[in-house]
C-alpha atoms as a PDB file:
ATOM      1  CA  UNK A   1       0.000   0.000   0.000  1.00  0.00           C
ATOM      2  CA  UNK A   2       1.856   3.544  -1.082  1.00  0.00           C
ATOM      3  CA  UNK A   3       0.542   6.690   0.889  1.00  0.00           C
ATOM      4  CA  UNK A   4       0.183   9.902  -1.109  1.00  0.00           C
ATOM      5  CA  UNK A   5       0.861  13.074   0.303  1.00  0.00           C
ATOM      6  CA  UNK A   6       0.092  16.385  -0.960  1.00  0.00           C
ATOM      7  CA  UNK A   7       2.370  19.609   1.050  1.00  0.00           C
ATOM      8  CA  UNK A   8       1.663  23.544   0.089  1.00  0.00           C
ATOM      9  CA  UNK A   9       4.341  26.228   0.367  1.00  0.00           C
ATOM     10  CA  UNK A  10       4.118  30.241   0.380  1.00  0.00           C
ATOM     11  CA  UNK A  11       7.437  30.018  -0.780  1.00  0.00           C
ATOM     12  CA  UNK A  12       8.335  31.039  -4.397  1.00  0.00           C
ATOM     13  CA  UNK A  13      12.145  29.669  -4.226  1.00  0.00           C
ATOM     14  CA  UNK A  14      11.559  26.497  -6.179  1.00  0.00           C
ATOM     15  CA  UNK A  15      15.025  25.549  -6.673  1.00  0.00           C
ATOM     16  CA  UNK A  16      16.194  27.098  -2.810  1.00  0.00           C
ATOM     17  CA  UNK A  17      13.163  24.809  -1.440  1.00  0.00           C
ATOM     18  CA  UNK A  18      14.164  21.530  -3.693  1.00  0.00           C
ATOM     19  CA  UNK A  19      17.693  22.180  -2.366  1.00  0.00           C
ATOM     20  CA  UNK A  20      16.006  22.130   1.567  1.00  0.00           C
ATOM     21  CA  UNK A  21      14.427  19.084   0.596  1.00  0.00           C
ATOM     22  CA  UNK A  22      16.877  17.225  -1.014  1.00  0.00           C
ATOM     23  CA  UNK A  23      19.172  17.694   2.211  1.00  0.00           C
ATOM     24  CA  UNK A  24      16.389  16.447   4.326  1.00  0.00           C
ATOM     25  CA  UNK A  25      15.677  13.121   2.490  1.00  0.00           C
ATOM     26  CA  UNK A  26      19.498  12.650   1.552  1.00  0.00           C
ATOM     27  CA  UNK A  27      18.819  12.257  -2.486  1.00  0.00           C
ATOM     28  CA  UNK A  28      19.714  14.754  -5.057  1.00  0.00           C
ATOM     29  CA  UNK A  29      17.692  17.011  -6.761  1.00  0.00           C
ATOM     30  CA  UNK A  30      16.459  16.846 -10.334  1.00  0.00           C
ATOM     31  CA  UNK A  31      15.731  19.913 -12.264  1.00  0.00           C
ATOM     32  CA  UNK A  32      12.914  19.583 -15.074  1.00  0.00           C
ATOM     33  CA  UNK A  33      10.566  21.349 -17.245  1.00  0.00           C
ATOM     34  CA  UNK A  34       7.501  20.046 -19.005  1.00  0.00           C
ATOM     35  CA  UNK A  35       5.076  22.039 -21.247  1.00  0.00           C
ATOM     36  CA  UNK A  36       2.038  20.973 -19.047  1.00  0.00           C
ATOM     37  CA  UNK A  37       3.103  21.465 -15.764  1.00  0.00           C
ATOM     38  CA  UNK A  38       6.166  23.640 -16.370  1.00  0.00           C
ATOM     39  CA  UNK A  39       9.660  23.951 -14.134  1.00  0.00           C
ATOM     40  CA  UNK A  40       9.795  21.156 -11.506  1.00  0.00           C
ATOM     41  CA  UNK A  41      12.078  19.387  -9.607  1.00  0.00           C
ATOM     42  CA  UNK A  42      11.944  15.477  -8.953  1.00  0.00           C
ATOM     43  CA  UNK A  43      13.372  13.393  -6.167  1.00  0.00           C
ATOM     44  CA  UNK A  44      13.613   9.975  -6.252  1.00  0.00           C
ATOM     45  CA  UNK A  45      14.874   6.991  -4.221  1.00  0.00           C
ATOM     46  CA  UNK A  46      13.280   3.176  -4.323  1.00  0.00           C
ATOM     47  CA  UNK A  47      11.468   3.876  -1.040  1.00  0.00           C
ATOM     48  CA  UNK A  48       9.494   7.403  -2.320  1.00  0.00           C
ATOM     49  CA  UNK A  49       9.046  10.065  -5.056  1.00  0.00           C
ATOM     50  CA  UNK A  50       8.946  13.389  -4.325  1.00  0.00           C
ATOM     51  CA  UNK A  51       8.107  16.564  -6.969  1.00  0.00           C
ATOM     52  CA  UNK A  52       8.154  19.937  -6.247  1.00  0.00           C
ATOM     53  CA  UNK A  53       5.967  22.111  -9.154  1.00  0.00           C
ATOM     54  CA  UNK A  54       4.481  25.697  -9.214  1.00  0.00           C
ATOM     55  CA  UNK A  55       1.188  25.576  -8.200  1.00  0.00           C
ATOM     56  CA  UNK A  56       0.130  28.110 -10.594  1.00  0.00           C
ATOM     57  CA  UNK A  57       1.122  26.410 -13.865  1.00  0.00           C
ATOM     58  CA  UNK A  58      -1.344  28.394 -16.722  1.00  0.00           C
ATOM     59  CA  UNK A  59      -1.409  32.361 -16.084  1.00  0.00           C
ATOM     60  CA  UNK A  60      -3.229  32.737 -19.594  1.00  0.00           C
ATOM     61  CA  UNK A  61      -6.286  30.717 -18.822  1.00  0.00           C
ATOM     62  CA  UNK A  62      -9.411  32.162 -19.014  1.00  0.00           C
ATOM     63  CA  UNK A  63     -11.068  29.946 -16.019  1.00  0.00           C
ATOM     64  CA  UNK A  64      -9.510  30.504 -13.040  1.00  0.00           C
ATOM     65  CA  UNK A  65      -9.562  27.286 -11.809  1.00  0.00           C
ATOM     66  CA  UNK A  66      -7.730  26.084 -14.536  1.00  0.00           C
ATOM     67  CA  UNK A  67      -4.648  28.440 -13.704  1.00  0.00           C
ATOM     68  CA  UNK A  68      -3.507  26.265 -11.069  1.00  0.00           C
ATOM     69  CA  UNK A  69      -2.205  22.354 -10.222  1.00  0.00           C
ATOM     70  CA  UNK A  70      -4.602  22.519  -7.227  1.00  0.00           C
ATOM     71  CA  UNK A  71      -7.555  25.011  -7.272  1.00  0.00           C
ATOM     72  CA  UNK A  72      -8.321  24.415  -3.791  1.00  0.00           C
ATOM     73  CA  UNK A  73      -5.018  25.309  -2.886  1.00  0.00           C
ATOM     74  CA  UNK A  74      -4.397  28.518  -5.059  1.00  0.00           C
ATOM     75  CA  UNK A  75      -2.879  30.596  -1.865  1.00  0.00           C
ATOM     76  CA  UNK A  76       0.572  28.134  -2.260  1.00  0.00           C
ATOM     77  CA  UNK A  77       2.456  29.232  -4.295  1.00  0.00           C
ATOM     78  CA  UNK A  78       4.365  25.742  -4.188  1.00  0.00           C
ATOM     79  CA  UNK A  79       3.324  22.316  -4.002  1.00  0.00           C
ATOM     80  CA  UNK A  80       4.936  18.787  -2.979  1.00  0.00           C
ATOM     81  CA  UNK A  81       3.687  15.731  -4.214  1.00  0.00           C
ATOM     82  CA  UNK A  82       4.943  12.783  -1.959  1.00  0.00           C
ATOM     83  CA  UNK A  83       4.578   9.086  -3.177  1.00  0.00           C
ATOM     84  CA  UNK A  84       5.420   7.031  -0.007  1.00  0.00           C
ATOM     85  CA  UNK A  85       6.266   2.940  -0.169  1.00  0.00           C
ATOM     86  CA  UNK A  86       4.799   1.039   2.985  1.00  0.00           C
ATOM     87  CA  UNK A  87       8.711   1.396   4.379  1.00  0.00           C
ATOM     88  CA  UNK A  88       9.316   4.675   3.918  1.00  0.00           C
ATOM     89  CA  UNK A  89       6.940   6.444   6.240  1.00  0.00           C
ATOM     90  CA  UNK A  90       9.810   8.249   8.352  1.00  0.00           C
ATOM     91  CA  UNK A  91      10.474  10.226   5.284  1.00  0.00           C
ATOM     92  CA  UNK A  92       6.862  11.981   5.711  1.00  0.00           C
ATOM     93  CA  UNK A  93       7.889  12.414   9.384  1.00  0.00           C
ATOM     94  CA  UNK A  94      11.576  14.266   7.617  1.00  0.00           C
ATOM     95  CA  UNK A  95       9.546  16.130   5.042  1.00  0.00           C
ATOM     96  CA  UNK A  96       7.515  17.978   7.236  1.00  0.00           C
ATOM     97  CA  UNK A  97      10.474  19.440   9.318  1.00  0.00           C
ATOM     98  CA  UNK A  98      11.201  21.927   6.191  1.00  0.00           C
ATOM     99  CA  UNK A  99      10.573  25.549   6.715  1.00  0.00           C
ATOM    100  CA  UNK A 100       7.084  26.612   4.772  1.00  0.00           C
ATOM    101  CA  UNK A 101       5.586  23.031   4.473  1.00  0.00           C
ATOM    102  CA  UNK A 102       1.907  22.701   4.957  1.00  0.00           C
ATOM    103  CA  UNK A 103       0.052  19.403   4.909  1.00  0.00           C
ATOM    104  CA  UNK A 104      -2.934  19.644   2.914  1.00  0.00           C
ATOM    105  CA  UNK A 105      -4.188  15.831   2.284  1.00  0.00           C
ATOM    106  CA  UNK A 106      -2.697  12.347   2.690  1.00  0.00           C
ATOM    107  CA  UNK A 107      -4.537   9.118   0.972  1.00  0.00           C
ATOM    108  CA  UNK A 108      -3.545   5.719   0.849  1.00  0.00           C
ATOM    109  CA  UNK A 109      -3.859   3.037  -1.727  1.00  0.00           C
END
């Protein structure tokens, strides 16, 4: 069973807050751009995945909603997606010790 966590940040220092991060969880950072969800970093080990995107991914959208990764969320500016494997939990525990980190929902499947 893999636990999915979902993290908001205020921050807007993408790369300074992937850096935090990586030091935390002990894996190195990987910088990356894609044309639908735009600059993001990616951390990856066999025990989680981690990705740290803008939140706010489509600025020329005419819906608002559609403007962001996670409507709901629109006040972070930041967002961490955590992918968890059954023996990795500590690293949720790690995670959350980062400056500007804000749980905002954690499923399991």
């Amino acid at each position: 069973m893999r636990t999915f966590i979902l993290y908001g940040s205020k921050r807007t220092d993408i790369g300074r807050l992937a850096n935090e991060i990586s030091v935390a969880l002990g894996v190195t950072p990987d910088a990356r751009d894609s044309s639908y969800i735009g600059e993001y970093y990616s951390l990856d080990s066999t025990k989680f995945s981690c990705q740290i995107q803008q939140n706010l991914n489509s600025p020329d959208e005419i819906e608002e909603d559609d403007r962001y990764q996670e409507p709901d969320h629109r006040q972070y500016d930041l967002l961490v997606r955590l992918t968890l494997s059954p023996e990795a939990e500590p690293v949720h525990e790690v995670i959350g010790q980062v400056r500007g980190l804000e749980l905002l929902a954690r499923d399991m499947a």
